[in-house]
N, C-alpha and C. Protein backbone atom coordinates (compact mmCIF):
# COMPACT_ATOMS: atom_id res chain seq x y z
N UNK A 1 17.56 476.21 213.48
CA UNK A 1 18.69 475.30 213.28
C UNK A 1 19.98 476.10 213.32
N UNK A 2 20.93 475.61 214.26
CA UNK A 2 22.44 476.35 214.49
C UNK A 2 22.93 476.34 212.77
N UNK A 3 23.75 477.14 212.36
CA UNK A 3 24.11 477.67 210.83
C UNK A 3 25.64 477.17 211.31
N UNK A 4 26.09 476.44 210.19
CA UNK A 4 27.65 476.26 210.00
C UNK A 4 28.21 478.01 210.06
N UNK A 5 29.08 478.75 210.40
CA UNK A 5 29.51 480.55 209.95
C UNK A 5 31.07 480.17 209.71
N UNK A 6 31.32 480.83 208.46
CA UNK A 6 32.68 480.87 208.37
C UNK A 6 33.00 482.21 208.07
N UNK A 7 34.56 482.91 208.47
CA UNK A 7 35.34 483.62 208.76
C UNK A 7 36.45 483.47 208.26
N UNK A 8 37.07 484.84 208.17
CA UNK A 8 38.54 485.40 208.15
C UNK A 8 38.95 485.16 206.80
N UNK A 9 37.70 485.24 205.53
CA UNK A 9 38.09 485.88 204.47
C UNK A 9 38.57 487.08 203.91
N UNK A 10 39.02 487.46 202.88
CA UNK A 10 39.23 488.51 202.40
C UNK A 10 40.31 489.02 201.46
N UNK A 11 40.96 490.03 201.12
CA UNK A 11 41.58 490.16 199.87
C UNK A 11 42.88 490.38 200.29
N UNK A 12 43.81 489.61 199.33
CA UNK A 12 44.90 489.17 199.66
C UNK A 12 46.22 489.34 198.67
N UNK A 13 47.36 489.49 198.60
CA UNK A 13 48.00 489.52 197.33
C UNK A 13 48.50 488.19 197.13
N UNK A 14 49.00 488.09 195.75
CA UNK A 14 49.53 486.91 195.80
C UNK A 14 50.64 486.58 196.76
N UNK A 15 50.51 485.18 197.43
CA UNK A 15 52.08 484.69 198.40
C UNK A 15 51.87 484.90 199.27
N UNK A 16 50.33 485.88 199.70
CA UNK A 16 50.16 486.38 200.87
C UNK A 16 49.17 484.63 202.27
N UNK A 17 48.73 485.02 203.01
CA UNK A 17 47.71 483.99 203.92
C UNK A 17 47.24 484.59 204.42
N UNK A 18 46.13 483.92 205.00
CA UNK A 18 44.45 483.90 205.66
C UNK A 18 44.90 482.96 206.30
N UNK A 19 43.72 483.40 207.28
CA UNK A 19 43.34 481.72 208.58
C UNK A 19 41.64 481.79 208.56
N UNK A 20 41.55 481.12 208.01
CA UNK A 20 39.56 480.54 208.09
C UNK A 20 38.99 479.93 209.00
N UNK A 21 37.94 480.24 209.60
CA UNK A 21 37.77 479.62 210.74
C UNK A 21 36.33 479.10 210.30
N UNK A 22 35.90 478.19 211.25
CA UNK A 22 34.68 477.82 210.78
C UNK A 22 33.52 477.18 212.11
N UNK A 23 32.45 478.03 212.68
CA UNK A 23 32.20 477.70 213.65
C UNK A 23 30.99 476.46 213.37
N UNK A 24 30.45 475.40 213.99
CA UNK A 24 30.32 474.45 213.59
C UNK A 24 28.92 473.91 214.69
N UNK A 25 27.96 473.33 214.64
CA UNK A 25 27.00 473.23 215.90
C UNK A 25 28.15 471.72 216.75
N UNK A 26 27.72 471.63 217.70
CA UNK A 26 28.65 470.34 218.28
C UNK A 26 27.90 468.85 217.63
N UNK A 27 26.22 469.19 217.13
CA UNK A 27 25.93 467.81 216.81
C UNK A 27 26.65 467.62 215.17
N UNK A 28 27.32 468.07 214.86
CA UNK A 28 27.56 467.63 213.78
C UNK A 28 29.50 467.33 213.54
N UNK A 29 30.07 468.31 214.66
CA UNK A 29 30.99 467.89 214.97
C UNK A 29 31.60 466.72 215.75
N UNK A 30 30.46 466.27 216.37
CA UNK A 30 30.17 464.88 217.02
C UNK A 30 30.66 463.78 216.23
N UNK A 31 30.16 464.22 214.65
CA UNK A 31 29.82 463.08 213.66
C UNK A 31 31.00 462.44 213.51
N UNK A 32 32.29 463.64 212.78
CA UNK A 32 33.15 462.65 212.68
C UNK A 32 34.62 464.21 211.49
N UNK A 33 34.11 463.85 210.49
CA UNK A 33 34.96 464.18 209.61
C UNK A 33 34.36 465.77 209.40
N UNK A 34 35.22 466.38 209.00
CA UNK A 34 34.74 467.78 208.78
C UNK A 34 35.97 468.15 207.64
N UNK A 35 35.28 469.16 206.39
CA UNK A 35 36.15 469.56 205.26
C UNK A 35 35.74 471.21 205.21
N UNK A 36 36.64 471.43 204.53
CA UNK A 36 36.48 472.77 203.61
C UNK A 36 36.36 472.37 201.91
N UNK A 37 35.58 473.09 201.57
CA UNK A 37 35.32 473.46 200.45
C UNK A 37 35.38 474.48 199.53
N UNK A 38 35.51 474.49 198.58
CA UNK A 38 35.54 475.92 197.56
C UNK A 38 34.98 476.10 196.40
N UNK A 39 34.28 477.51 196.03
CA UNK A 39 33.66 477.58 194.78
C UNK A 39 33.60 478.26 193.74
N UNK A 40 34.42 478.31 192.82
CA UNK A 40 35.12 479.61 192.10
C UNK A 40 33.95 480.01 191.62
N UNK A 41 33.26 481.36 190.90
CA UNK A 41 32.81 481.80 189.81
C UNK A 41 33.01 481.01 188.45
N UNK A 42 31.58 480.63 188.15
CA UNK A 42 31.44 479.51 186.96
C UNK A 42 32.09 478.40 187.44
N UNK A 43 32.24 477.76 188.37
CA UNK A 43 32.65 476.70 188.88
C UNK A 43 32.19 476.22 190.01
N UNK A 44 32.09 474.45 189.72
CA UNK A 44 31.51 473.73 190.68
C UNK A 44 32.38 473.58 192.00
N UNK A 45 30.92 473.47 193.26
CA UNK A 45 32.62 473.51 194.61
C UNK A 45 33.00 472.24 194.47
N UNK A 46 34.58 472.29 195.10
CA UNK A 46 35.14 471.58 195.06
C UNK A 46 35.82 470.86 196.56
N UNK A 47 36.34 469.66 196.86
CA UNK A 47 36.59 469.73 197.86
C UNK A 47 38.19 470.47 198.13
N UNK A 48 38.66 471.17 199.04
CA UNK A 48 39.67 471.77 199.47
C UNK A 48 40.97 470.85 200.59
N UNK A 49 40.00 471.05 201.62
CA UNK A 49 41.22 469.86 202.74
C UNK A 49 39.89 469.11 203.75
N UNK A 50 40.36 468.02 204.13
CA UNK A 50 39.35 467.39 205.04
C UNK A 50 40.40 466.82 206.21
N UNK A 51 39.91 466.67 207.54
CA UNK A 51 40.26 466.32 208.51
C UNK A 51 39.20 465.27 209.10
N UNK A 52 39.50 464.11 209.72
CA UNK A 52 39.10 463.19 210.86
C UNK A 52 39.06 463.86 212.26
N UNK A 53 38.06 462.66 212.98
CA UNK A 53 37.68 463.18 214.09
C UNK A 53 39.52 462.65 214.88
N UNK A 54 40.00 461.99 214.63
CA UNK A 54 41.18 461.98 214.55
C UNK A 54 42.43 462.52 214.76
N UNK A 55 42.17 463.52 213.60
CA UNK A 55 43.14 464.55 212.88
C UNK A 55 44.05 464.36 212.21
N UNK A 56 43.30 463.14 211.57
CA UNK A 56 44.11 462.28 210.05
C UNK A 56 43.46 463.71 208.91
N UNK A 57 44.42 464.08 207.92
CA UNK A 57 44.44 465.17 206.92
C UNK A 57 44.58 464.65 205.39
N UNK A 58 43.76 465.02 204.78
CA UNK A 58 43.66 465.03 203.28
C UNK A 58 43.40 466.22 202.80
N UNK A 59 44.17 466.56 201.35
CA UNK A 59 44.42 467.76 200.75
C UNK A 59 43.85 467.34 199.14
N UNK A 60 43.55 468.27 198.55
CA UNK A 60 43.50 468.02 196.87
C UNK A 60 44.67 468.99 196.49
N UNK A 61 45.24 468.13 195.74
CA UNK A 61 46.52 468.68 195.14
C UNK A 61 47.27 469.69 194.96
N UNK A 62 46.12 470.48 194.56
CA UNK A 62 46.47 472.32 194.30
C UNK A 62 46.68 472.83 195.18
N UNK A 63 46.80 472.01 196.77
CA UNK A 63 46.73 473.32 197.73
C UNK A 63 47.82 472.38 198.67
N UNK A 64 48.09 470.90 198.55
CA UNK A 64 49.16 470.37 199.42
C UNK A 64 50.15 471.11 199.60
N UNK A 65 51.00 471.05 200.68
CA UNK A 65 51.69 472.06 200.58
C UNK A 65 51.57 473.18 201.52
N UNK A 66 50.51 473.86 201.14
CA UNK A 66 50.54 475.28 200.89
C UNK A 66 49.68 475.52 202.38
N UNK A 67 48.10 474.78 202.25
CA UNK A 67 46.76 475.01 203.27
C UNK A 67 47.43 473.43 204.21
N UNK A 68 46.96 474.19 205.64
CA UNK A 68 46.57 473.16 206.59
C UNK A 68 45.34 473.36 207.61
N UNK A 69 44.72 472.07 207.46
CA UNK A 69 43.42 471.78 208.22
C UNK A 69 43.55 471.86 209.37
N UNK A 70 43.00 472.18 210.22
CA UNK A 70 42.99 471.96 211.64
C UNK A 70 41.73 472.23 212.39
N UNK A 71 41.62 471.59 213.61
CA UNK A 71 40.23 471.78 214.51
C UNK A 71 40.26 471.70 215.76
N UNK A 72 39.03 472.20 216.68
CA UNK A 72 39.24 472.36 217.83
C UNK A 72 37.80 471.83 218.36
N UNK A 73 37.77 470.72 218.87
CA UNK A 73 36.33 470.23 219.15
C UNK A 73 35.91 471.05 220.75
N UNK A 74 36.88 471.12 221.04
CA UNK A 74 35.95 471.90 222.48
C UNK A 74 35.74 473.41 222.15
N UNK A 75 35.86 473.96 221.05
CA UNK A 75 35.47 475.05 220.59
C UNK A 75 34.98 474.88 219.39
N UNK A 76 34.07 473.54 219.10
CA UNK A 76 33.57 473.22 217.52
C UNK A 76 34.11 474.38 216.44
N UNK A 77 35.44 473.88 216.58
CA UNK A 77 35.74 475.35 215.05
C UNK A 77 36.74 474.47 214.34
N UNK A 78 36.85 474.73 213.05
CA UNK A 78 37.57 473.86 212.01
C UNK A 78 37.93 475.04 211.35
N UNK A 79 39.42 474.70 211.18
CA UNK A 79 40.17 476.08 210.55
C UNK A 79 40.99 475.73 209.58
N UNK A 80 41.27 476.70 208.53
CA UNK A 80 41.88 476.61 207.47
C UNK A 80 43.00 477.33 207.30
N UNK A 81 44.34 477.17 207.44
CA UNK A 81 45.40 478.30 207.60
C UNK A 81 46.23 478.26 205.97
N UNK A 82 46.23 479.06 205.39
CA UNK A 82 46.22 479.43 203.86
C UNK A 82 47.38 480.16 203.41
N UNK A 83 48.80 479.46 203.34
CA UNK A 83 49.95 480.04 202.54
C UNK A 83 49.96 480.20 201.56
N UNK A 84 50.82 481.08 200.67
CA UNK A 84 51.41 481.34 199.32
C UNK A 84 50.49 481.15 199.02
N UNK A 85 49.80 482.25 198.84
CA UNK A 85 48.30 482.50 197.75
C UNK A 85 48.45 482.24 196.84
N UNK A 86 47.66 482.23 196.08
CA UNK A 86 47.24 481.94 194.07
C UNK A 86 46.48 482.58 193.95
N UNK A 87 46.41 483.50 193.03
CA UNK A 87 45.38 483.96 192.05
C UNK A 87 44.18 482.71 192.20
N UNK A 88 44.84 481.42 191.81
CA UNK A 88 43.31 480.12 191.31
C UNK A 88 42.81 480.10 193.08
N UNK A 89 43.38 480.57 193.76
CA UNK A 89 42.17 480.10 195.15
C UNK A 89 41.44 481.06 195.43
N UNK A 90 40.61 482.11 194.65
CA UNK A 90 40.11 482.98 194.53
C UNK A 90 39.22 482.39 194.77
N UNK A 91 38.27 482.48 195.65
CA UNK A 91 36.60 481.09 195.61
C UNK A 91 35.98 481.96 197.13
N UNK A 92 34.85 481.22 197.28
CA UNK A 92 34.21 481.45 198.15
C UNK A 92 34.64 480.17 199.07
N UNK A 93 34.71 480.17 200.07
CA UNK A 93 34.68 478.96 200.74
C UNK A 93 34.12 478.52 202.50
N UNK A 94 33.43 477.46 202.21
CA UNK A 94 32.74 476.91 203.10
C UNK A 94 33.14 475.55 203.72
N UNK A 95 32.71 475.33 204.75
CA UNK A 95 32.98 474.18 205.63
C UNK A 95 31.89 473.44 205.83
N UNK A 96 31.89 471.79 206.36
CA UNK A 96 30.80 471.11 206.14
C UNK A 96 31.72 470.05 206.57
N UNK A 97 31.04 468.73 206.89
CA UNK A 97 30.84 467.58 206.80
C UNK A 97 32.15 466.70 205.87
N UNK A 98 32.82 466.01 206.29
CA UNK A 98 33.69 465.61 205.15
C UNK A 98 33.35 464.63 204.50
N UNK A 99 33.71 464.41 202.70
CA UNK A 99 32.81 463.66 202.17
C UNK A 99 32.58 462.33 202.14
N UNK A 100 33.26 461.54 203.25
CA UNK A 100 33.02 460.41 203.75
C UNK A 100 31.24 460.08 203.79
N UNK A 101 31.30 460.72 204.76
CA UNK A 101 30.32 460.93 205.79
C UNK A 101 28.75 460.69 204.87
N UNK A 102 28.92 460.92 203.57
CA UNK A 102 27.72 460.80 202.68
C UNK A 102 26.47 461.81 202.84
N UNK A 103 26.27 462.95 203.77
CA UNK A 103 25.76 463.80 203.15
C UNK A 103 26.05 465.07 204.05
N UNK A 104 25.44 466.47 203.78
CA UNK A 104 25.81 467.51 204.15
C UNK A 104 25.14 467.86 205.04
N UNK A 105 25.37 469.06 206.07
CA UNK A 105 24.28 469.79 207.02
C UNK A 105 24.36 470.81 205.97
N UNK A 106 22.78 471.81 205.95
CA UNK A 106 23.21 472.83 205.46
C UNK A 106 23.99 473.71 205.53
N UNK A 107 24.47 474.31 204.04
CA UNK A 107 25.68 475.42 203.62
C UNK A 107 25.89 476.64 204.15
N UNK A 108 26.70 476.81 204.85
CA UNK A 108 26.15 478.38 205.41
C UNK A 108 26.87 479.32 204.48
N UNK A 109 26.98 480.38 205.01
CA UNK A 109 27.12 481.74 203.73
C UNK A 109 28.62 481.57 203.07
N UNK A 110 29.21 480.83 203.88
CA UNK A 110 31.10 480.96 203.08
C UNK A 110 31.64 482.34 203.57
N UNK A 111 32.74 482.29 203.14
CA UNK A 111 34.00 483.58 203.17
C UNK A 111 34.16 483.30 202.02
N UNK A 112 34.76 485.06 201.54
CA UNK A 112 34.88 485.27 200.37
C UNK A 112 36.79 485.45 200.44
N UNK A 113 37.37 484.64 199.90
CA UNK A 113 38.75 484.79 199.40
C UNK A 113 39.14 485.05 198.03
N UNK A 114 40.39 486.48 198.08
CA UNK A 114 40.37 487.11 197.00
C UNK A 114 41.81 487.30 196.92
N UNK A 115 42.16 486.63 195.92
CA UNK A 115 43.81 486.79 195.80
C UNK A 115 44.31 487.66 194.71
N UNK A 116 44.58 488.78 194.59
CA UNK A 116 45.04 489.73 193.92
C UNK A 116 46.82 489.59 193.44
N UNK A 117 47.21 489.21 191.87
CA UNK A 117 48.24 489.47 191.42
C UNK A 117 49.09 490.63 191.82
């Protein structure tokens, strides 16, 4: 089974950005909605930003602003471009399915994002 792979994590200072990329099989990019996700240490993931097949955009609060979603269906990749760091977006983060859609393909390994004060 093709593996969701995500990219272009890594350690960052605060204020600093990343661009996340996220390569994706096409049957599932077919589907429709695709998100990012995140999962701090001792913490449940959470959702991050989601995009339509569309490229209608939803954010959770902490990051409006700051992260924008974006995708490229003829190169199944869904990307995450990540301003003015925080310390709190310190997480692992993964891509998937957006939570419309009612359930997941499996998780692949995530990127590790590390925002250093």
């Amino acid at each position: 089974q093709v593996q969701l792979v995500e990219s272009g994590g890594g350690l960052v200072q605060a204020g600093g950005s990343l661009r996340l990329s996220c390569r994706a099989p096409r049957s599932i990019i077919n589907i429709g909605a695709m998100a990012w996700y995140r999962q701090a240490p001792g913490k449940q993931r959470e959702l991050v930003a989601a995009i339509t097949s569309g490229g209608s955009t939803n954010y959770a609060d902490s990051v409006t602003g700051r992260f924008t979603i974006s995708r490229d269906n003829t190169k199944t990749t869904v990307y995450l471009q990540m301003n003015s760091l925080k310390t709190d977006d310190t997480a692992v983060y993964y891509c998937n399915l957006g939570p419309g859609v009612g359930r997941f393909y499996p998780w692949g390994q995530g990127t590790q994002v590390t925002v250093s004060s």
